[in-house]
Structure formats: C-alpha cells, structure tokens
N, C-alpha and C. Protein backbone atom coordinates (compact mmCIF):
# COMPACT_ATOMS: atom_id res chain seq x y z
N UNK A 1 0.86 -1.18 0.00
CA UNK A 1 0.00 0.00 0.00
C UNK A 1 0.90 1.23 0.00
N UNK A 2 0.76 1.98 -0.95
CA UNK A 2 1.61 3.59 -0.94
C UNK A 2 1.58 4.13 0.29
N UNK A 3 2.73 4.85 0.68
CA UNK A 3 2.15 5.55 1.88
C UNK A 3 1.66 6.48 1.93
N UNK A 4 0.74 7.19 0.60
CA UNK A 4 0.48 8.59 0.35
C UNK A 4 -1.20 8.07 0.47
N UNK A 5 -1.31 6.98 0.87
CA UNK A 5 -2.95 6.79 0.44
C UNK A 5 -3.27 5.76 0.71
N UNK A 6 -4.35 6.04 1.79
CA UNK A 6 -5.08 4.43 2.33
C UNK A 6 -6.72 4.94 2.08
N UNK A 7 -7.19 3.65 2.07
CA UNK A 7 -8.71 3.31 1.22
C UNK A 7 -9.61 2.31 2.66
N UNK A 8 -10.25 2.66 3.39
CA UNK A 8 -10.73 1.96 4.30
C UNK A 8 -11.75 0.94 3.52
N UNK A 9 -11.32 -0.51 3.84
CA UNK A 9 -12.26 -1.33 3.33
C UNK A 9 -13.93 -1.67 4.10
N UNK A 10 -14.14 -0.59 5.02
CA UNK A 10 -15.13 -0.62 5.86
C UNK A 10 -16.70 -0.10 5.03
N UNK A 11 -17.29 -0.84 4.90
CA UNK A 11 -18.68 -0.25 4.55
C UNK A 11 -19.31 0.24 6.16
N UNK A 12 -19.98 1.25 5.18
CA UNK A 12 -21.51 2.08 5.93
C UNK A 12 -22.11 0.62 6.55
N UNK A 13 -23.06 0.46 7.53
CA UNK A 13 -23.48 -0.22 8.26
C UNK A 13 -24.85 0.57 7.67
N UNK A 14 -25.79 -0.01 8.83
CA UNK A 14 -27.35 0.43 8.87
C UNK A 14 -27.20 1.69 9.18
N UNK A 15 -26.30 2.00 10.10
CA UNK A 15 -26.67 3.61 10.67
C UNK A 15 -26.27 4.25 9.93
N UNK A 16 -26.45 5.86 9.68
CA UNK A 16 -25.37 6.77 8.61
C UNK A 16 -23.75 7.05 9.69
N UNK A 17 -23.19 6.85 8.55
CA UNK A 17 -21.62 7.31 9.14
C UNK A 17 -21.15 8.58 7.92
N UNK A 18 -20.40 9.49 8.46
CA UNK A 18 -19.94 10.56 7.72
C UNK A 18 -18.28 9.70 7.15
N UNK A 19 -18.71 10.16 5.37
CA UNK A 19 -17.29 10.02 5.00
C UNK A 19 -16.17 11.15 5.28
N UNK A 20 -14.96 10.69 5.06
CA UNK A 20 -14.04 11.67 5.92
C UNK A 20 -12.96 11.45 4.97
N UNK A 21 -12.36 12.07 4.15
CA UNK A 21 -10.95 12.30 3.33
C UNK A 21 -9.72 13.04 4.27
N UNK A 22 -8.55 12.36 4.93
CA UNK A 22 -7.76 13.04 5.29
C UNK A 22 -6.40 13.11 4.00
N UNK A 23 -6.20 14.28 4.40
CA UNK A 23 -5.17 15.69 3.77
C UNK A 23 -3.99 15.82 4.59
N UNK A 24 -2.82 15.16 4.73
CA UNK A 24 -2.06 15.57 5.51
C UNK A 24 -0.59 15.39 4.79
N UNK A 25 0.52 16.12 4.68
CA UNK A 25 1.78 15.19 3.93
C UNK A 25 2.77 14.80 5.44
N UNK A 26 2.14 14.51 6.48
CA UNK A 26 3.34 13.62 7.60
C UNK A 26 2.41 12.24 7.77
N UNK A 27 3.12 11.43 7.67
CA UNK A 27 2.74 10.39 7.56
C UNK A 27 2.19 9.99 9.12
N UNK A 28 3.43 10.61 10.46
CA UNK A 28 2.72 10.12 11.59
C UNK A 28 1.67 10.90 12.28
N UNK A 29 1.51 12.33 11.51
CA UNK A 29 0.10 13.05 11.48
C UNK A 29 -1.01 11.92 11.03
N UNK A 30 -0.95 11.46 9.82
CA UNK A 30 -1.61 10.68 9.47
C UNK A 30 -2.51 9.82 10.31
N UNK A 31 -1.21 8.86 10.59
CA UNK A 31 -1.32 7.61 11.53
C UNK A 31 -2.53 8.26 13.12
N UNK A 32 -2.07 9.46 13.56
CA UNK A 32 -2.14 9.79 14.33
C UNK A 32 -4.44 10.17 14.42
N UNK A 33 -4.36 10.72 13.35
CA UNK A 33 -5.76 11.31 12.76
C UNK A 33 -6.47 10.17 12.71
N UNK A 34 -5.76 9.21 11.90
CA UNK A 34 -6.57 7.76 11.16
C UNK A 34 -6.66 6.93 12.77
N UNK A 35 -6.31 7.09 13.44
CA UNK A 35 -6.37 6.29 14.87
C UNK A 35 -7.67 7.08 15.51
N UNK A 36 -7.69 8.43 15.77
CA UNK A 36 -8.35 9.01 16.53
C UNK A 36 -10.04 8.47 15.49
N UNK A 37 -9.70 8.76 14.01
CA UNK A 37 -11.07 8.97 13.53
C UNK A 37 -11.52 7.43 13.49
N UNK A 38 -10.91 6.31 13.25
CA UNK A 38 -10.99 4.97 13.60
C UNK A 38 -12.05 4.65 14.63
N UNK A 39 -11.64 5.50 15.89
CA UNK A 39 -12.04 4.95 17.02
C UNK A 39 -13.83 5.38 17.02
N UNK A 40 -14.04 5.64 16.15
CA UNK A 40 -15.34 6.55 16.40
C UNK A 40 -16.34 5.89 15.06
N UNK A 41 -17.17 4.93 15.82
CA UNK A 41 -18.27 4.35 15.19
C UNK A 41 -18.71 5.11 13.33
N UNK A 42 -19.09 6.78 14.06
CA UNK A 42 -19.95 7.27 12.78
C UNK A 42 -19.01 7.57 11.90
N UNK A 43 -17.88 7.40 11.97
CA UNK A 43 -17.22 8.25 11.04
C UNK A 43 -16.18 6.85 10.04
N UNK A 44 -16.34 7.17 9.35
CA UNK A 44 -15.40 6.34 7.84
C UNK A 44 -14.62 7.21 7.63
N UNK A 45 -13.33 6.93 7.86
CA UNK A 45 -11.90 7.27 6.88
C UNK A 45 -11.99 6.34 5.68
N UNK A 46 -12.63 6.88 4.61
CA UNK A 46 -12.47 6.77 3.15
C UNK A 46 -11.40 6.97 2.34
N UNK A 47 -10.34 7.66 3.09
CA UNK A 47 -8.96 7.55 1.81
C UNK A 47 -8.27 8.71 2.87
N UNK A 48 -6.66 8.76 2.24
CA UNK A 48 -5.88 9.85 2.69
C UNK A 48 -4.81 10.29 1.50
N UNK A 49 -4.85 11.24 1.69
CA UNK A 49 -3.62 11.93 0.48
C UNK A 49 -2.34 12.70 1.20
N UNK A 50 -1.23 12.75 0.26
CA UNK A 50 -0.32 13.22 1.16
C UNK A 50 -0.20 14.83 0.69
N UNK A 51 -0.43 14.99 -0.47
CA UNK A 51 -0.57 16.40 -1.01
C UNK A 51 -1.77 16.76 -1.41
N UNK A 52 -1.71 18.03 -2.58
CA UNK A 52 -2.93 19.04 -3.32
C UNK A 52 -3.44 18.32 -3.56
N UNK A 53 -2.41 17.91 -4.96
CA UNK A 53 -3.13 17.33 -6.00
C UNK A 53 -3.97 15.73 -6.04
N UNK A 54 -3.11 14.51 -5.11
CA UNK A 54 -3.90 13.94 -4.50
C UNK A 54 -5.37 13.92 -3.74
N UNK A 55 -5.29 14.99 -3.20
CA UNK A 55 -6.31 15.69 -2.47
C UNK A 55 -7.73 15.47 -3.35
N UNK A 56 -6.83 16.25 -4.54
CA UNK A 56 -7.97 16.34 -5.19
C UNK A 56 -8.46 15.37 -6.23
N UNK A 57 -7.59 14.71 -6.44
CA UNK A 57 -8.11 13.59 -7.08
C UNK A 57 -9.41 12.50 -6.30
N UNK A 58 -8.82 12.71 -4.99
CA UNK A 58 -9.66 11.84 -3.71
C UNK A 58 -10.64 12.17 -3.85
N UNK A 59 -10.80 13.37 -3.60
CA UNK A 59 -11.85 13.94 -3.41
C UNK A 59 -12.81 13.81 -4.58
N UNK A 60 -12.68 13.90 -5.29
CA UNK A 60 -13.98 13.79 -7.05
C UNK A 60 -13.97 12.04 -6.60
N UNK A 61 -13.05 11.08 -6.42
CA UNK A 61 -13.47 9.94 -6.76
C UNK A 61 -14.31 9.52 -5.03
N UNK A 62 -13.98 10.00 -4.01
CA UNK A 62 -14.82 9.46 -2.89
C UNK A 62 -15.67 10.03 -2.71
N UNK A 63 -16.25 11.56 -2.93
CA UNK A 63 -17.29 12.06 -2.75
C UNK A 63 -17.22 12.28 -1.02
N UNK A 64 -16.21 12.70 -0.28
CA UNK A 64 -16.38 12.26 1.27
C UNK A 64 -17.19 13.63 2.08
N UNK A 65 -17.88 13.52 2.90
CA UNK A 65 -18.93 15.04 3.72
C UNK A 65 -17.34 16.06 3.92
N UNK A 66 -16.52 15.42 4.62
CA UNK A 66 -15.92 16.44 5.44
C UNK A 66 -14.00 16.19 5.12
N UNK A 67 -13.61 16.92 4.47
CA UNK A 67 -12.09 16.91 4.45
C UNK A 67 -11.04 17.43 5.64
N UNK A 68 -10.47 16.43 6.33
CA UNK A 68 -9.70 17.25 6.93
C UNK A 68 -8.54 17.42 6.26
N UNK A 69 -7.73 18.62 6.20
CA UNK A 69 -6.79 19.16 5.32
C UNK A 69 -5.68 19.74 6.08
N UNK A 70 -4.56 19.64 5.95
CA UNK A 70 -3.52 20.21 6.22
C UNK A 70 -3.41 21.23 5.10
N UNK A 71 -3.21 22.77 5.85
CA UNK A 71 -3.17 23.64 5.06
C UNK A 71 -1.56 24.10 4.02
N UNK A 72 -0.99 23.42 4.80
CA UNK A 72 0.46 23.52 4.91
C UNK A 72 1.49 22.33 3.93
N UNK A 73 0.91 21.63 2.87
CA UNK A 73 1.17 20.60 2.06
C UNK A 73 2.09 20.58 1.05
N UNK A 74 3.05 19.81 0.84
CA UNK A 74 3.96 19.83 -0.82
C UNK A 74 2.58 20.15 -2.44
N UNK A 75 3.31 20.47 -2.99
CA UNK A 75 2.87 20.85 -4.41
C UNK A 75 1.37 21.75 -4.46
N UNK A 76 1.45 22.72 -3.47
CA UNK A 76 0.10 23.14 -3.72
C UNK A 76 0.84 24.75 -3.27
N UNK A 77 -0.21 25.41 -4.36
CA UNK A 77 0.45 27.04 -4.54
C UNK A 77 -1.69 27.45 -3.96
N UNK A 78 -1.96 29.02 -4.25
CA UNK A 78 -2.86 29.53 -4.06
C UNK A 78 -4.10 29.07 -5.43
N UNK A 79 -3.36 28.71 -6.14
CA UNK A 79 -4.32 27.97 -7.19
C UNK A 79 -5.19 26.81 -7.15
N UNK A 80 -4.01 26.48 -6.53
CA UNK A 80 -4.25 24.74 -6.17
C UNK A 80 -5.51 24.83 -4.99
N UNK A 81 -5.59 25.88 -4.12
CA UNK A 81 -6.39 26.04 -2.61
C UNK A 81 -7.70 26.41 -3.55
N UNK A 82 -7.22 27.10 -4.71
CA UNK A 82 -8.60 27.80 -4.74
C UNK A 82 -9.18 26.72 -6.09
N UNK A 83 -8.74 25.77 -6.46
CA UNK A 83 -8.79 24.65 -7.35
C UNK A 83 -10.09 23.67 -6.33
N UNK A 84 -8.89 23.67 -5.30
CA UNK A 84 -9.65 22.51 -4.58
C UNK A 84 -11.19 22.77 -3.65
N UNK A 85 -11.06 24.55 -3.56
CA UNK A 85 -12.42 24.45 -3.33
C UNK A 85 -13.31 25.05 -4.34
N UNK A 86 -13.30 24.81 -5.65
CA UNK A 86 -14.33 24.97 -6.53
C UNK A 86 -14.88 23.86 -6.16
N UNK A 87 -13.51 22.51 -6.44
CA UNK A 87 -14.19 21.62 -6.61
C UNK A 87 -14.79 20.57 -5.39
N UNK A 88 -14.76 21.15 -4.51
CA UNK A 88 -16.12 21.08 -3.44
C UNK A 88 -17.39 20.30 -3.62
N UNK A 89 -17.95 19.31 -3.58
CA UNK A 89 -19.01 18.63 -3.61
C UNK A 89 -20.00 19.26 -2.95
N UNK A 90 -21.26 19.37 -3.48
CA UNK A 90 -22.52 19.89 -2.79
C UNK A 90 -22.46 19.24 -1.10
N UNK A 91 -22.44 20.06 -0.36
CA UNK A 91 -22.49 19.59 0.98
C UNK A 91 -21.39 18.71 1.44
N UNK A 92 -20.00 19.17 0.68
CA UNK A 92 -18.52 18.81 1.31
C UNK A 92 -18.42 19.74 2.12
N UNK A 93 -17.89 19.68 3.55
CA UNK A 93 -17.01 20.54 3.90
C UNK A 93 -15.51 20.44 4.46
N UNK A 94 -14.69 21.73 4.22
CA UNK A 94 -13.43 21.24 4.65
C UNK A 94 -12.93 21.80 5.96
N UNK A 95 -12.03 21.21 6.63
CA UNK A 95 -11.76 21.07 8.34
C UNK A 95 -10.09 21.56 8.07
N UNK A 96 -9.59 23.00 8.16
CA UNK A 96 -8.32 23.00 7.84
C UNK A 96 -7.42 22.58 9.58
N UNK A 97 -6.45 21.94 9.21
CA UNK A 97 -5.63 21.90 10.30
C UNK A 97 -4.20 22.33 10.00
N UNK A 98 -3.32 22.68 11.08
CA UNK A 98 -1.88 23.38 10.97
C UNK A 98 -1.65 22.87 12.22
N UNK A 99 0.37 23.16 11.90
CA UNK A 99 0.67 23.07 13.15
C UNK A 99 0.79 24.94 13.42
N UNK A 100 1.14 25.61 12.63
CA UNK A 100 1.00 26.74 12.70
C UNK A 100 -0.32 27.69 13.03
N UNK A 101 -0.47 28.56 13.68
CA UNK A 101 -2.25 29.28 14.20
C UNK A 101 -1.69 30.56 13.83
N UNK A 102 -1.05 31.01 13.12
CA UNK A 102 -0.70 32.35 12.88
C UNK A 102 -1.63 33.24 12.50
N UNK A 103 -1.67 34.28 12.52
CA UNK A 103 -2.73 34.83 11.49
C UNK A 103 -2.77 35.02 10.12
N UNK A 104 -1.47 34.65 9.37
CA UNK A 104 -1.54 34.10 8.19
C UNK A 104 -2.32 33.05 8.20
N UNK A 105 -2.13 31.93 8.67
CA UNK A 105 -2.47 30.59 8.48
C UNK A 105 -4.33 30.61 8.14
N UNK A 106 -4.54 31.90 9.50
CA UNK A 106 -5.94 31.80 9.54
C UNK A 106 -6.87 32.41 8.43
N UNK A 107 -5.86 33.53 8.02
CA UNK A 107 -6.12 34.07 7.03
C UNK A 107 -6.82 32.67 5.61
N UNK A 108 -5.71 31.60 5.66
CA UNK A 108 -5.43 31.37 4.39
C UNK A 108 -6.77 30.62 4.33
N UNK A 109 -6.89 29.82 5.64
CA UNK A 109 -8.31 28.93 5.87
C UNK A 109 -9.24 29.18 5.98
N UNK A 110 -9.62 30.69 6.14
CA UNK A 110 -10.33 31.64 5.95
C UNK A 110 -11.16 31.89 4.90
N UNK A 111 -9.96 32.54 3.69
CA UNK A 111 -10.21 32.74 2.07
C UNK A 111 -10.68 30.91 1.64
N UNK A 112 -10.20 30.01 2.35
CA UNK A 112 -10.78 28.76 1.40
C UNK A 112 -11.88 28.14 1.89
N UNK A 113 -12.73 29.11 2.84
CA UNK A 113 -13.90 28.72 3.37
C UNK A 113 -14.20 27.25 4.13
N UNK A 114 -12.92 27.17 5.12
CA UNK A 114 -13.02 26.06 5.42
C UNK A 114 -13.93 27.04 7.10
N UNK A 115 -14.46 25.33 7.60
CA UNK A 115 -14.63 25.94 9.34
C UNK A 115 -13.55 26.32 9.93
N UNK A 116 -13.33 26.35 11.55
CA UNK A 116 -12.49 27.00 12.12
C UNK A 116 -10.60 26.22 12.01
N UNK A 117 -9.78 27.20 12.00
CA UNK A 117 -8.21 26.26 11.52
C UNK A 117 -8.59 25.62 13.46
N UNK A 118 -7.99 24.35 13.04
CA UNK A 118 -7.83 23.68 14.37
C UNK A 118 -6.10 23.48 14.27
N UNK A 119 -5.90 23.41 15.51
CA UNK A 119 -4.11 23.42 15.65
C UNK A 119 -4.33 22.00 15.79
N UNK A 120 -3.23 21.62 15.50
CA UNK A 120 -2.87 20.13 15.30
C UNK A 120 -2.46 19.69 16.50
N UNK A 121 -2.20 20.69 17.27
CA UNK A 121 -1.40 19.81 18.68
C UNK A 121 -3.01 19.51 19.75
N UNK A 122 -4.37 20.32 19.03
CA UNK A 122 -5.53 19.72 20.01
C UNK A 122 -6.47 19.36 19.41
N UNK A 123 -5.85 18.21 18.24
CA UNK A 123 -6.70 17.47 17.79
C UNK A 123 -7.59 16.40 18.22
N UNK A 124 -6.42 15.74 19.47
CA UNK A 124 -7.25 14.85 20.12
C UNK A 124 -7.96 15.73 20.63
N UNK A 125 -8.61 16.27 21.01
CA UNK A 125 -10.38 16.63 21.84
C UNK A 125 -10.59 17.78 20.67
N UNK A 126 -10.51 18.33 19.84
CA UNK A 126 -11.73 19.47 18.95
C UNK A 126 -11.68 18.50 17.74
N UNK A 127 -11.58 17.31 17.09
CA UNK A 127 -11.41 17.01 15.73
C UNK A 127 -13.04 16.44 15.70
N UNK A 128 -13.00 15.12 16.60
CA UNK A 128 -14.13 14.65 16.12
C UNK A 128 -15.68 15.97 16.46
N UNK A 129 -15.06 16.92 17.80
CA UNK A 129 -16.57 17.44 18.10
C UNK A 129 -16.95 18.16 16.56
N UNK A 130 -15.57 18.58 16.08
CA UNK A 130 -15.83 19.63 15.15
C UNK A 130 -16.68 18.86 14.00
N UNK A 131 -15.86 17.96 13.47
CA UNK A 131 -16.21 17.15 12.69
C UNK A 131 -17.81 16.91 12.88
N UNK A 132 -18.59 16.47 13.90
CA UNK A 132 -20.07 16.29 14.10
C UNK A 132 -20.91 17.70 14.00
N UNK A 133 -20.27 19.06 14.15
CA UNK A 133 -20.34 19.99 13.72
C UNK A 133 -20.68 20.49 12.37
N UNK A 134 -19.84 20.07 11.97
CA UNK A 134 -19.78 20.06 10.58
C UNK A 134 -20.97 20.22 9.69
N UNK A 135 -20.62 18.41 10.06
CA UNK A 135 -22.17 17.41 9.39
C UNK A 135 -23.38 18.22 10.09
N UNK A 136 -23.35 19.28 11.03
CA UNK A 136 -24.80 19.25 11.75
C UNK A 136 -25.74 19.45 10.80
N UNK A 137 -27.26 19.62 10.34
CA UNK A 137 -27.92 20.18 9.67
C UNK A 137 -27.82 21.94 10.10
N UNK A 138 -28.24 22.22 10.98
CA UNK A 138 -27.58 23.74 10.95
C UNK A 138 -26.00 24.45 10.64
N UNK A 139 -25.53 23.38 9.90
CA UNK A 139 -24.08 24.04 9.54
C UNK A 139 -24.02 24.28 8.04
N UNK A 140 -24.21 25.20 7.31
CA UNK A 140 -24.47 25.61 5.78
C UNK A 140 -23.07 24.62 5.39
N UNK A 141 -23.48 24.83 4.18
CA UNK A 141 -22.14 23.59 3.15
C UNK A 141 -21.31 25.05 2.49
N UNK A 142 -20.07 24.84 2.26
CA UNK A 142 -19.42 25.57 1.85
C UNK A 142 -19.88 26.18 0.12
C-alpha cells in the first residue's frame, strides 16, 4: 500500500456514518488522525492523500462530507487552494488543520472557506466534536 494513500475497506453499516478524506503530507500526522477517527463508530476514513493534488483527485473519486486538510502541504500554490475548493461537492465541507495558528495561516483557511483552523497539537479533543459539527444540519455547506 503507498504511503500517500489508504482506502478503508469498511462499509456504511445500517446507521449513517460521515465520510471523511484526510489531507495531511506527515505520515505520523496521518497515523495519528486515522487512529483518533478509527475509534469513532460514525465516522469512515475513506482515503488519505499526502498532497494538493492527491487531495484532489480523492476527493472527485470518494465524494467524502468532510475533508480534513492540512493547510500547509507539498505541491500546492494559491491555485491549487482555490482549485480545490471549486471543486467542493454539494455539501462537502473542509476542516483545515496546521501546526501553525498564525494569522496568516488563519487568514489562508479563511479565504478557502473552510470551518475553524484547528491546531494540530488539540486534535485529540476538537477534531471529532468539530467534525459532528460540521455534518450538523444547521451548519451551511461551503
């Protein structure tokens, strides 16, 4: 298996579960995300990319509710940010994360209409609340 990209062989059950595309280029970020979101019944990790352009390939072929994204990725310029949220699925939304909270950073997650930048170092406790957030019905789609 590449290490730029895992494919959960888990089907949806009876209940609804939110699909979930992670965006990250550290692999033990990765590991780290795919453990936390694992542990949690509703949610499917459907694929991971290590860059943009991956990203975006994932994204058109999984169709997933909620991207979490590292804002901070190899091969992606301001084109590429604003590429990837045209191509936005009706009622995708994206979850930017950093290790950086600068006000650049916030800026950037800002302009790409993601929800709030979450810092990466308090992912364990804001990822999944946010994430159910997200999905809420009172949360407009990007």
């Amino acid at each position: 298996m590449p290490d730029a990209v895992f494919r959960s062989n888990v089907l949806p059950s009876g209940n609804r579960t939110i699909k979930v595309l992670l965006a990250d280029d550290s692999e033990i970020i990765r590991r780290a995300i795919r453990a936390l979101l694992r542990s949690q019944p509703k949610i499917e990790l459907v694929g991971e990319a290590a860059d943009f352009p991956q990203t975006v390939l994932m994204m058109n072929e999984l169709n997933p509710e909620v991207i979490v994204m590292d804002v901070h990725m190899p091969k992606g310029t301001a084109a590429t940010f604003l590429d990837l949220k045209s191509r936005l699925n009706h009622g995708s939304r994206m979850l930017a994360i950093s290790v950086w909270n600068d006000e650049e950073t916030k800026a950037l997650a800002e302009s790409l209409g993601t929800f709030p930048l979450l810092d990466k170092m308090e992912l364990s406790d804001k990822l999944i609340p946010t994430i159910m957030q997200l999905v809420s019905p009172k949360t407009p789609a990007a």
